[in-house]
C-alpha atoms as a PDB file:
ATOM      1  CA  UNK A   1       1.000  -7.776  11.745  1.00  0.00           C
ATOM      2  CA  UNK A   2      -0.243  -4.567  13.338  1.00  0.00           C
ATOM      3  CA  UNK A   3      -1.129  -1.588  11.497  1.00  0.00           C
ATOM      4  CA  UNK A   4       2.135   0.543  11.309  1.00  0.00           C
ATOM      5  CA  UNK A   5       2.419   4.471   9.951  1.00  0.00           C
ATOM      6  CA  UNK A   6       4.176   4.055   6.386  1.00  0.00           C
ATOM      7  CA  UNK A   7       6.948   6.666   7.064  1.00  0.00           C
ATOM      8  CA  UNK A   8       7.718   9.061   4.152  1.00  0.00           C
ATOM      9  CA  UNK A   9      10.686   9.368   1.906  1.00  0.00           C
ATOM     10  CA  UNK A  10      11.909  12.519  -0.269  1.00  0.00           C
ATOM     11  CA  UNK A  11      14.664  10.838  -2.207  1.00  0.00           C
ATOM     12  CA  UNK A  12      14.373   9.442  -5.931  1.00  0.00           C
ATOM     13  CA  UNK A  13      14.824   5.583  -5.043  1.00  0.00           C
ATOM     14  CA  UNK A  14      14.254   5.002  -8.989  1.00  0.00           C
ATOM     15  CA  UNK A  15      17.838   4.149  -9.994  1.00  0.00           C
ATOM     16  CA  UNK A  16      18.042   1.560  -6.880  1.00  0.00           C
ATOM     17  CA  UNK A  17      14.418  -0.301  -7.917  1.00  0.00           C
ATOM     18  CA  UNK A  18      16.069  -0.658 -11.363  1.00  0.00           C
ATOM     19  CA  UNK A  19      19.320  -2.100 -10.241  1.00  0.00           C
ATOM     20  CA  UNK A  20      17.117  -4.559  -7.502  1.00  0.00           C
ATOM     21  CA  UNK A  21      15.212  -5.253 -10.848  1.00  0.00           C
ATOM     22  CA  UNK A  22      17.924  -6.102 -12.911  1.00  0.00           C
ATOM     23  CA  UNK A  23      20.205  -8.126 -10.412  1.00  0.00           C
ATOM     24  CA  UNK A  24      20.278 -11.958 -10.592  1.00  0.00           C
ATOM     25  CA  UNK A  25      21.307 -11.929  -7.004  1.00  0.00           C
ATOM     26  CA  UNK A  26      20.935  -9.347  -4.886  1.00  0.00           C
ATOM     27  CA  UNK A  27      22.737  -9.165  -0.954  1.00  0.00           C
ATOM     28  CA  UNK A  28      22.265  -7.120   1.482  1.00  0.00           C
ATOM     29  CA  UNK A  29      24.207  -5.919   4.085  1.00  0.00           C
ATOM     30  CA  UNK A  30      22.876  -4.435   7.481  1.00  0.00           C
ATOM     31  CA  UNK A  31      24.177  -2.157   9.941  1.00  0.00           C
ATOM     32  CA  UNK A  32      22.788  -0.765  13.039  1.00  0.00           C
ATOM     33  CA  UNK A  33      21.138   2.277  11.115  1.00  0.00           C
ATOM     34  CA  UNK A  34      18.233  -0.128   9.924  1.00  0.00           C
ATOM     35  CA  UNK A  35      17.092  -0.689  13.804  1.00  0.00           C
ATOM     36  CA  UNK A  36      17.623   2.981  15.102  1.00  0.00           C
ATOM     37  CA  UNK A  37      14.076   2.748  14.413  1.00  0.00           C
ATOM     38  CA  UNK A  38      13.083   0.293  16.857  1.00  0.00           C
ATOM     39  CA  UNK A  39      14.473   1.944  19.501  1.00  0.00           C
ATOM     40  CA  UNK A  40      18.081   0.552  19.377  1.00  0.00           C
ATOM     41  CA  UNK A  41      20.520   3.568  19.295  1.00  0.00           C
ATOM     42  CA  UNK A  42      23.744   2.458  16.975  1.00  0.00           C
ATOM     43  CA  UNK A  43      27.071   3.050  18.340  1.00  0.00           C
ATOM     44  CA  UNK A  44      28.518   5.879  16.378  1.00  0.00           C
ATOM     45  CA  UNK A  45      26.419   8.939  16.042  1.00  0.00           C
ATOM     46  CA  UNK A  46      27.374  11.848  17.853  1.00  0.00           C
ATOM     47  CA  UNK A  47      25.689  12.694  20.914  1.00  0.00           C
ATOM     48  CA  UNK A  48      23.345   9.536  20.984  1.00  0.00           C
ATOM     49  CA  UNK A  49      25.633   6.839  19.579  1.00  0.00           C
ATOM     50  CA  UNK A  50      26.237   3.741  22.128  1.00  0.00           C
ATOM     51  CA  UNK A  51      30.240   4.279  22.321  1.00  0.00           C
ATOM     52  CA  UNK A  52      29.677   8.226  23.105  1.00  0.00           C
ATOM     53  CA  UNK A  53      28.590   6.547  26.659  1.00  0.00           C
ATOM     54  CA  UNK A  54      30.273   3.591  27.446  1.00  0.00           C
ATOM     55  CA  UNK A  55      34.295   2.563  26.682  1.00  0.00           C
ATOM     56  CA  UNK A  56      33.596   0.093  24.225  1.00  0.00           C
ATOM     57  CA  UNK A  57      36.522  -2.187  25.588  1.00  0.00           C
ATOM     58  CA  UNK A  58      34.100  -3.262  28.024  1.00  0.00           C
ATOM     59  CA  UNK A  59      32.294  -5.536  25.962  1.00  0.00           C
ATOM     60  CA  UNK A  60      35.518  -7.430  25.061  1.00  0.00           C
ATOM     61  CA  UNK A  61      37.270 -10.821  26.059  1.00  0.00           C
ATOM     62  CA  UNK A  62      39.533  -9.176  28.214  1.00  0.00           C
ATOM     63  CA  UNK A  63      36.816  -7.793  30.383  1.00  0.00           C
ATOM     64  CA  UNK A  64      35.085 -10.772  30.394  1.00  0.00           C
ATOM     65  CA  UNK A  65      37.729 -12.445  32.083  1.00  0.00           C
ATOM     66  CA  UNK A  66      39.534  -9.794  33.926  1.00  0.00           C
ATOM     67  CA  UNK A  67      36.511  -7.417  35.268  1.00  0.00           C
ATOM     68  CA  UNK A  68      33.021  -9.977  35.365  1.00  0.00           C
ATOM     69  CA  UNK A  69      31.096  -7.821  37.309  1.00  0.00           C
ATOM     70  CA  UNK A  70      31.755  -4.878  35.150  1.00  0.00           C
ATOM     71  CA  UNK A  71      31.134  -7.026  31.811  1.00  0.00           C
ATOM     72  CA  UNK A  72      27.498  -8.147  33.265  1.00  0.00           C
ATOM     73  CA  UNK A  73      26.520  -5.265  34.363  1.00  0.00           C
ATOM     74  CA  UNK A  74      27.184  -3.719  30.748  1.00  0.00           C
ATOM     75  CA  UNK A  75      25.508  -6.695  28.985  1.00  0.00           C
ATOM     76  CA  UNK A  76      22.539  -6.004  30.958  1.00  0.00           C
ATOM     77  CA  UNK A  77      22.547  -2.460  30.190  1.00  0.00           C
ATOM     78  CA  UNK A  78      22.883  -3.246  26.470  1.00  0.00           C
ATOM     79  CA  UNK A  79      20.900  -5.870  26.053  1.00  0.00           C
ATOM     80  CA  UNK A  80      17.932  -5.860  27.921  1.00  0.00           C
ATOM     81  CA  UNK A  81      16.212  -2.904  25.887  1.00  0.00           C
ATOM     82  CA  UNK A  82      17.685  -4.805  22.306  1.00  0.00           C
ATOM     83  CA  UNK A  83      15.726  -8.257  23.862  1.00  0.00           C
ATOM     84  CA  UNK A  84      12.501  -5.728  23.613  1.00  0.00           C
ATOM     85  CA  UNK A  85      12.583  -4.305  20.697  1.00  0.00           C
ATOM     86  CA  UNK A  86      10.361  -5.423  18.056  1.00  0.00           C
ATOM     87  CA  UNK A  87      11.151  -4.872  13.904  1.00  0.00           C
ATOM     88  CA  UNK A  88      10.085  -2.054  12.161  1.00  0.00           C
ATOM     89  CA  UNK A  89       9.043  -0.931   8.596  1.00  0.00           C
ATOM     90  CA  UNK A  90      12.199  -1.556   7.643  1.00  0.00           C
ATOM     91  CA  UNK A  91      13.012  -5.185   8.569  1.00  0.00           C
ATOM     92  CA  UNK A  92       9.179  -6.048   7.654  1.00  0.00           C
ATOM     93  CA  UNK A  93      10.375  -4.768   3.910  1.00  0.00           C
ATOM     94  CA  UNK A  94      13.582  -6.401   3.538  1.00  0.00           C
ATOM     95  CA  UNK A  95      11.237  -9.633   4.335  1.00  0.00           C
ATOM     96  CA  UNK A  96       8.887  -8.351   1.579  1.00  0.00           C
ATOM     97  CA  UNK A  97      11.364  -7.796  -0.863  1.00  0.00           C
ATOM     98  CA  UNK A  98      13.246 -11.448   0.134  1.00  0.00           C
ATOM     99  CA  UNK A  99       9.891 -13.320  -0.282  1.00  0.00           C
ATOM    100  CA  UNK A 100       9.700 -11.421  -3.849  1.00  0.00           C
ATOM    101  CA  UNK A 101      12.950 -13.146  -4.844  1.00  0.00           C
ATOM    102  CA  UNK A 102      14.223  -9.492  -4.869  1.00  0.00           C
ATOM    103  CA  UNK A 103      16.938 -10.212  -2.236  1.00  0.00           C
ATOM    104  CA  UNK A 104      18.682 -13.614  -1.648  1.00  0.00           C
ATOM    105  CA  UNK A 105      20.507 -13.045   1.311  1.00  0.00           C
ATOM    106  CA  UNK A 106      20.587 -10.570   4.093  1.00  0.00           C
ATOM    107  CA  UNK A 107      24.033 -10.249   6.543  1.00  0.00           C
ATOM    108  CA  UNK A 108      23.483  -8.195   9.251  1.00  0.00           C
ATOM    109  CA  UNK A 109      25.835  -6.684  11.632  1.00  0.00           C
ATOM    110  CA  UNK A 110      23.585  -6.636  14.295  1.00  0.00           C
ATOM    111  CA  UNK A 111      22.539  -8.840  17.154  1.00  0.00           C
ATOM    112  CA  UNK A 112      18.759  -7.957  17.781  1.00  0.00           C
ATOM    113  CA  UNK A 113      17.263 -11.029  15.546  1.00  0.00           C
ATOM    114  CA  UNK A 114      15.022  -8.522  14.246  1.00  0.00           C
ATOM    115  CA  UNK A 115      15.427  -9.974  10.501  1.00  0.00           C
ATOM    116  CA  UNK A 116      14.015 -12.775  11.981  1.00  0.00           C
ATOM    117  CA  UNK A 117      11.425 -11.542  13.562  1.00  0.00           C
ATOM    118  CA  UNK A 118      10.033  -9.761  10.914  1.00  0.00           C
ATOM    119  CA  UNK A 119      10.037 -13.212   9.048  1.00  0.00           C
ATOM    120  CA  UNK A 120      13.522 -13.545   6.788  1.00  0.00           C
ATOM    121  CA  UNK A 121      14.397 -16.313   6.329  1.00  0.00           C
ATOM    122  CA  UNK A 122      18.384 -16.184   5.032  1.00  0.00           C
ATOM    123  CA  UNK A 123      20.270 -14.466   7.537  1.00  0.00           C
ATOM    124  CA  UNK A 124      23.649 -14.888   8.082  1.00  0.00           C
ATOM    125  CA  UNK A 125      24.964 -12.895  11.655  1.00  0.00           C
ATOM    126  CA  UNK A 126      28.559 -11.932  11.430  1.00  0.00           C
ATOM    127  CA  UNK A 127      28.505 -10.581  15.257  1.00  0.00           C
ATOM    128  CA  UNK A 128      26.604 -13.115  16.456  1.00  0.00           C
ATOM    129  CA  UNK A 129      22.917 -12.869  18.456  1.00  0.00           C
ATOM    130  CA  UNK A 130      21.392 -12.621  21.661  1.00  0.00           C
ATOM    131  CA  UNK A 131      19.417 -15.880  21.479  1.00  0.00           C
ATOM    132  CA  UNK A 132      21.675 -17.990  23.523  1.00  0.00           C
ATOM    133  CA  UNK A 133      24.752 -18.067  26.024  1.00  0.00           C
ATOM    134  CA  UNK A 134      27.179 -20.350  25.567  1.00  0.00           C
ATOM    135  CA  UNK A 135      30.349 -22.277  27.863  1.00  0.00           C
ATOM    136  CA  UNK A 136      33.337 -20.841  27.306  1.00  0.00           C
ATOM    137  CA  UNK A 137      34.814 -24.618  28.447  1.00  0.00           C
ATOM    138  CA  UNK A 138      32.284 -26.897  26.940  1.00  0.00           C
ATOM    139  CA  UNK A 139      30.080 -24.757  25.175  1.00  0.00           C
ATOM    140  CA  UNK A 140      26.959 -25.929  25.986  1.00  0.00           C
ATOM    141  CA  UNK A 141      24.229 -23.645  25.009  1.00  0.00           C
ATOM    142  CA  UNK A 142      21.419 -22.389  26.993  1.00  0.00           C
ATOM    143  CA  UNK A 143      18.889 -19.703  26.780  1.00  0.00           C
ATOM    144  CA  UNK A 144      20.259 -15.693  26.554  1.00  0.00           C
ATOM    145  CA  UNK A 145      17.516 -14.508  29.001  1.00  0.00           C
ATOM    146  CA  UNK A 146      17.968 -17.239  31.289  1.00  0.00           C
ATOM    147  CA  UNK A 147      21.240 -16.327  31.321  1.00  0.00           C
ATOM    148  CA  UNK A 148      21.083 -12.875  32.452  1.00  0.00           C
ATOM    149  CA  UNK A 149      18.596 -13.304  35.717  1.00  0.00           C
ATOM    150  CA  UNK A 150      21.141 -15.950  36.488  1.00  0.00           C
ATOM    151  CA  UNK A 151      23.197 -12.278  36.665  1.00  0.00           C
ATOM    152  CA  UNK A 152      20.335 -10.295  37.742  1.00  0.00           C
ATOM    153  CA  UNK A 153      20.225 -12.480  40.681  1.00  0.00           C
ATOM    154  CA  UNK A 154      23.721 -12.115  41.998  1.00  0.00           C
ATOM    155  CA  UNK A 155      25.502 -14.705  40.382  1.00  0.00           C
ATOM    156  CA  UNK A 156      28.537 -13.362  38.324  1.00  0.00           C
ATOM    157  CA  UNK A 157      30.514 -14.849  36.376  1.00  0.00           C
ATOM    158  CA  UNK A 158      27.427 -17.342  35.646  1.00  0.00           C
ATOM    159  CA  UNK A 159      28.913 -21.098  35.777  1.00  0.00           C
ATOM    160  CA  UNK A 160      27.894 -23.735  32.850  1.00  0.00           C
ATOM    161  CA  UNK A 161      25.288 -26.070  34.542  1.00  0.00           C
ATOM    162  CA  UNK A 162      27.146 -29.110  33.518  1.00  0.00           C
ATOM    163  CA  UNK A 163      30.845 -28.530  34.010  1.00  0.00           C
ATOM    164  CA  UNK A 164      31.726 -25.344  35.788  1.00  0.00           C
ATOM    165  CA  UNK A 165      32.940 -22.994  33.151  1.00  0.00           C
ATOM    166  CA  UNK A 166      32.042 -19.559  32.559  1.00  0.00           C
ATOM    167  CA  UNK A 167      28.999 -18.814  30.588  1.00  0.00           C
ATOM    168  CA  UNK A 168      28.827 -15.750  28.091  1.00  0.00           C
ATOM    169  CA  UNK A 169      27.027 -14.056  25.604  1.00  0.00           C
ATOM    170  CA  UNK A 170      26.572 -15.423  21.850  1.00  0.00           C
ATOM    171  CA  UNK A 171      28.068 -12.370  20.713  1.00  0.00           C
ATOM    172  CA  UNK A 172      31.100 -11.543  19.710  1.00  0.00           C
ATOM    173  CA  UNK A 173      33.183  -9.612  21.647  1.00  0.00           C
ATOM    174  CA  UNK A 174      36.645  -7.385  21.178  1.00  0.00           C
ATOM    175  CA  UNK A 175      39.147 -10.049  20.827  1.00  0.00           C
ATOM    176  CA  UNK A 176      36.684 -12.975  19.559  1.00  0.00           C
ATOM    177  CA  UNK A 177      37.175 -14.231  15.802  1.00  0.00           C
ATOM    178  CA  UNK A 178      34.061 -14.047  13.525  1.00  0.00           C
ATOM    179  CA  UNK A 179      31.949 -16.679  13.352  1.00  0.00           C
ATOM    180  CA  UNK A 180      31.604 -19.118   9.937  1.00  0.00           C
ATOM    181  CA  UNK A 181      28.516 -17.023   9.022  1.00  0.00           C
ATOM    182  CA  UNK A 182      31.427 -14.370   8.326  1.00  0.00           C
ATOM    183  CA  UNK A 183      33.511 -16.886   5.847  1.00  0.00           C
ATOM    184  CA  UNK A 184      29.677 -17.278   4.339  1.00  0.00           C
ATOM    185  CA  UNK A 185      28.965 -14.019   3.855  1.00  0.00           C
ATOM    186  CA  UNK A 186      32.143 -13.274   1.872  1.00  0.00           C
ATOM    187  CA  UNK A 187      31.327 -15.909  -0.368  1.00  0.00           C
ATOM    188  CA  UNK A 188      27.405 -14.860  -0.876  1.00  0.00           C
ATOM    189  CA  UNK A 189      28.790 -10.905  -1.569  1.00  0.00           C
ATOM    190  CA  UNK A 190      31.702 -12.406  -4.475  1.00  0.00           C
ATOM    191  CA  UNK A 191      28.859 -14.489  -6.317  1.00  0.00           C
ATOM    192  CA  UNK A 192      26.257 -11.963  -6.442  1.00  0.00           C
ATOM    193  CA  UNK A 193      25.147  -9.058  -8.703  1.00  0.00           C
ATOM    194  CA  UNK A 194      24.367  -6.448  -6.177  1.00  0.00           C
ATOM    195  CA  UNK A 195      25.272  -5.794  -2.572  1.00  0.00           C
ATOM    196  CA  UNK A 196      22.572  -3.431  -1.189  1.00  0.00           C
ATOM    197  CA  UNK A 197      24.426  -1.702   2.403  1.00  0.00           C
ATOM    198  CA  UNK A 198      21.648  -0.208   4.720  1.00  0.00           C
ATOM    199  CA  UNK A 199      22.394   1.452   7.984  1.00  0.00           C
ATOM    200  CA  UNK A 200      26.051   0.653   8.060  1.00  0.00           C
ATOM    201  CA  UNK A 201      29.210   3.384   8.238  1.00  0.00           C
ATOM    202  CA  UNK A 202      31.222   0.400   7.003  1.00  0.00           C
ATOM    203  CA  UNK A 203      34.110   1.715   9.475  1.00  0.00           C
ATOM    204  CA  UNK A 204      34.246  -1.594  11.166  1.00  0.00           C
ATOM    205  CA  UNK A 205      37.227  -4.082  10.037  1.00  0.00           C
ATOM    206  CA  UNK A 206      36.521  -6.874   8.840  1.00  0.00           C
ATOM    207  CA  UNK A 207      32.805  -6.637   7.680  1.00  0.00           C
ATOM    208  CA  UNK A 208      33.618  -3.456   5.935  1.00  0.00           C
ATOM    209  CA  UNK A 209      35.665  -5.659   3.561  1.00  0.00           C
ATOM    210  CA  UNK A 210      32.737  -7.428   2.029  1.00  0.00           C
ATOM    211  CA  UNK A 211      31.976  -4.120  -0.364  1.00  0.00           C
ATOM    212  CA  UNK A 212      35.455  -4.509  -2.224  1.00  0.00           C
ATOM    213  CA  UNK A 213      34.144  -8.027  -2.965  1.00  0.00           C
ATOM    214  CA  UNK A 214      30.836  -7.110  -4.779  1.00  0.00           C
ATOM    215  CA  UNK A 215      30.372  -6.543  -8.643  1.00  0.00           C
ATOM    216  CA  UNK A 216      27.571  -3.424  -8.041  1.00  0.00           C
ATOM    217  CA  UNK A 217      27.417  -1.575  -4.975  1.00  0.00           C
ATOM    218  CA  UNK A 218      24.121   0.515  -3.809  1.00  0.00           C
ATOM    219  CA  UNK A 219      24.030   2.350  -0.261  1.00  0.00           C
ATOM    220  CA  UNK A 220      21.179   3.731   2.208  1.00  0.00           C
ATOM    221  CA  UNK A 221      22.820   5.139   4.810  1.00  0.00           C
ATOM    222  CA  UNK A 222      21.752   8.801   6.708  1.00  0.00           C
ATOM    223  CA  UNK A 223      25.679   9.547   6.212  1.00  0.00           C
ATOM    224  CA  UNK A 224      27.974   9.336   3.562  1.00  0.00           C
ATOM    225  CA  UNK A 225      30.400   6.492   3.512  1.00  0.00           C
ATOM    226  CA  UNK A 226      33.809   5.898   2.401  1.00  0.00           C
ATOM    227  CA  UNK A 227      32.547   3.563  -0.193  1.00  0.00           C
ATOM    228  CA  UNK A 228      30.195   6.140  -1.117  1.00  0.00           C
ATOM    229  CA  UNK A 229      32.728   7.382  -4.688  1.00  0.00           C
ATOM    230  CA  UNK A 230      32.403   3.458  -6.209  1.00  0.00           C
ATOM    231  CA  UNK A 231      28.395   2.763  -5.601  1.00  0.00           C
ATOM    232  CA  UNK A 232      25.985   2.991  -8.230  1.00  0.00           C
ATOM    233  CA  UNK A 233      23.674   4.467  -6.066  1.00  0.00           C
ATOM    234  CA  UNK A 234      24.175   6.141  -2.258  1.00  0.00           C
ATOM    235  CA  UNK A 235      20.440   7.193  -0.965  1.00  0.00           C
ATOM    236  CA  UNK A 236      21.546   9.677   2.143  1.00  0.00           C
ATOM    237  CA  UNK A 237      18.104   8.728   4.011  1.00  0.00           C
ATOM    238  CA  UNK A 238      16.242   7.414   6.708  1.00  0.00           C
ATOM    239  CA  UNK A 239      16.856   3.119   6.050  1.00  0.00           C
ATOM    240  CA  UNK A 240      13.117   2.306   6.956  1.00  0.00           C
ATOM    241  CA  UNK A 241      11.871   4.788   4.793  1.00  0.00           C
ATOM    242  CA  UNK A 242      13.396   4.237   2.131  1.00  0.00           C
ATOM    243  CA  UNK A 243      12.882   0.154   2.150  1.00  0.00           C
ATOM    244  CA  UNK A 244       9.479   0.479   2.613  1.00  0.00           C
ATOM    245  CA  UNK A 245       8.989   3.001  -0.404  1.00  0.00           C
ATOM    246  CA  UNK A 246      10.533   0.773  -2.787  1.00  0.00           C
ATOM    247  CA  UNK A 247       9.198  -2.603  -1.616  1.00  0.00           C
ATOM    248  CA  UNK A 248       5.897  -1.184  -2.196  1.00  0.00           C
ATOM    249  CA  UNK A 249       6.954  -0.149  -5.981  1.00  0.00           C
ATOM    250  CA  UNK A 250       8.510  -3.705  -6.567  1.00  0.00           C
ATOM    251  CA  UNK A 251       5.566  -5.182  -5.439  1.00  0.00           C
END
C-alpha cells in the first residue's frame, strides 16, 4: 500500500476506543461522508452535495424506463469518476480495525466497493454496487464497465446479450426494493453491542432505521444527526481522520 499523509484529528476519540474496546460485537454503518475523501462528493451538503446539481428522480425506475437516454447519460456522469476512485485512510482503517476483531461487520450505504478495496472482508451493500449490470428480464449479469461503453458507444437502452431485455445498473434506484443484504444488516445491528455510524446524515428511509435497532450507538459524522441526543458518543469530525487516529491507538 502506498505511503499516504496520516491526516490529523483535534477531537478526544477516548470515550469511542473504550466503547470499540468493550463491545463483543461491534457494526458499523457507512455513509457517503467516509469517501468524500476519495474524491466522491456525497449528495447532501450544501453547495457541493450531488442532489444540489442533478434532480435526483433521475436515477430512478421510472426514468429508467420512461427517459433511457437521460438515465445513461446520468449514470455515466455519476459513475465514471466513483469507478476511479481508490480508498482512503479511512476505509484502509475500518480494514485495520476489522482484521483486529474490533469490528465484525461493516454496512455501507455506498456503491464505490471501496471497503473492498481497501481489503474488508464483511460487507454487506444495502444500495447495491457498481460491479455489475444486470437484465431487467432474465437477469443475467455482466460486467458494470462493459456495460457503460456499450452506452458510451451509442447504444441506449443496452439489450441483455442473451434475451433482449434491458440491462441496468446493480444499484438501486428510486422505486427499487432493498436488496437481502438490507434484511441482513437489520439482523447484524439487533445482535450486536455497538453500531459505530460514519459519514451518514441518517436522513434516508429505510437504512436510517437500523440505529433504533442497536443496544449502543456511537457517531462520526462532520454534522450533527438526529440520532445525535441517544448516542454514547457523536465525534463532529472529519470520518478518515478520526478512523485512522483510533485504529492506530487500538493497535
Amino acid at each position: 500500500m502506498p505511503q499516504r499523509r496520516k491526516p490529523r484529528v483535534e477531537v478526544d476519540i477516548g470515550e469511542l476506543v473504550e466503547l470499540l474496546k468493550s463491545s463483543n460485537k461491534t457494526v458499523v454503518l457507512t455513509g457517503a461522508g467516509i469517501s468524500t475523501a476519495s474524491g466522491i462528493p456525497d449528495f447532501r451538503s450544501p453547495g457541493t452535495g450531488l442532489w444540489q446539481r442533478m434532480d435526483p428522480n433521475v436515477l430512478s425506475v421510472e426514468t429508467l424506463t420512461s427517459e433511457p437516454e437521460k438515465f445513461y447519460q446520468h449514470c455515466i456522469e455519476i459513475f465514471t469518476p466513483i469507478l476511479k476512485a481508490e480508498p482512503n485512510s479511512g476505509h484502509y482503517a475500518l480494514a485495520k480495525l476489522e482484521a483486529l476483531g474490533y469490528v465484525k461487520t461493516i454496512i455501507t450505504q455506498n456503491i464505490d466497493g471501496l471497503h473492498q478495496k481497501a481489503g474488508a472482508k464483511e460487507v454487506l451493500e444495502v444500495h447495491g454496487h457498481l460491479r455489475t449490470g444486470f437484465c431487467v428480464k432474465c437477469l443475467k449479469e455482466i460486467p458494470l464497465t462493459v456495460l457503460l461503453q456499450r452506452v458510451k458507444e451509442g447504444e441506449i437502452p443496452p439489450r441483455c446479450p442473451r434475451c433482449g431485455g434491458i440491462m441496468r445498473p446493480n444499484v438501486v434506484l428510486f422505486g427499487d426494493y432493498l436488496p437481502d443484504d438490507f434484511i441482513q444488516a437489520q439482523r447484524e445491528v439487533a445482535s450486536s453491542t455497538l453500531l459505530l455510524v460514519i459519514g451518514s446524515s441518517l436522513e434516508v428511509w429505510p437504512v436510517n432505521t437500523l440505529p433504533s435497532l442497536a443496544a449502543n450507538l456511537a457517531i462520526i459524522n462532520l454534522t450533527p444527526t438526529g440520532y445525535d441526543p441517544v448516542a454514547r458518543v457523536a465525534i463532529h469530525a472529519e470520518a478518515s481522520a478520526v478512523l485512522t487516529a483510533v485504529a492506530a491507538e487500538l493497535a
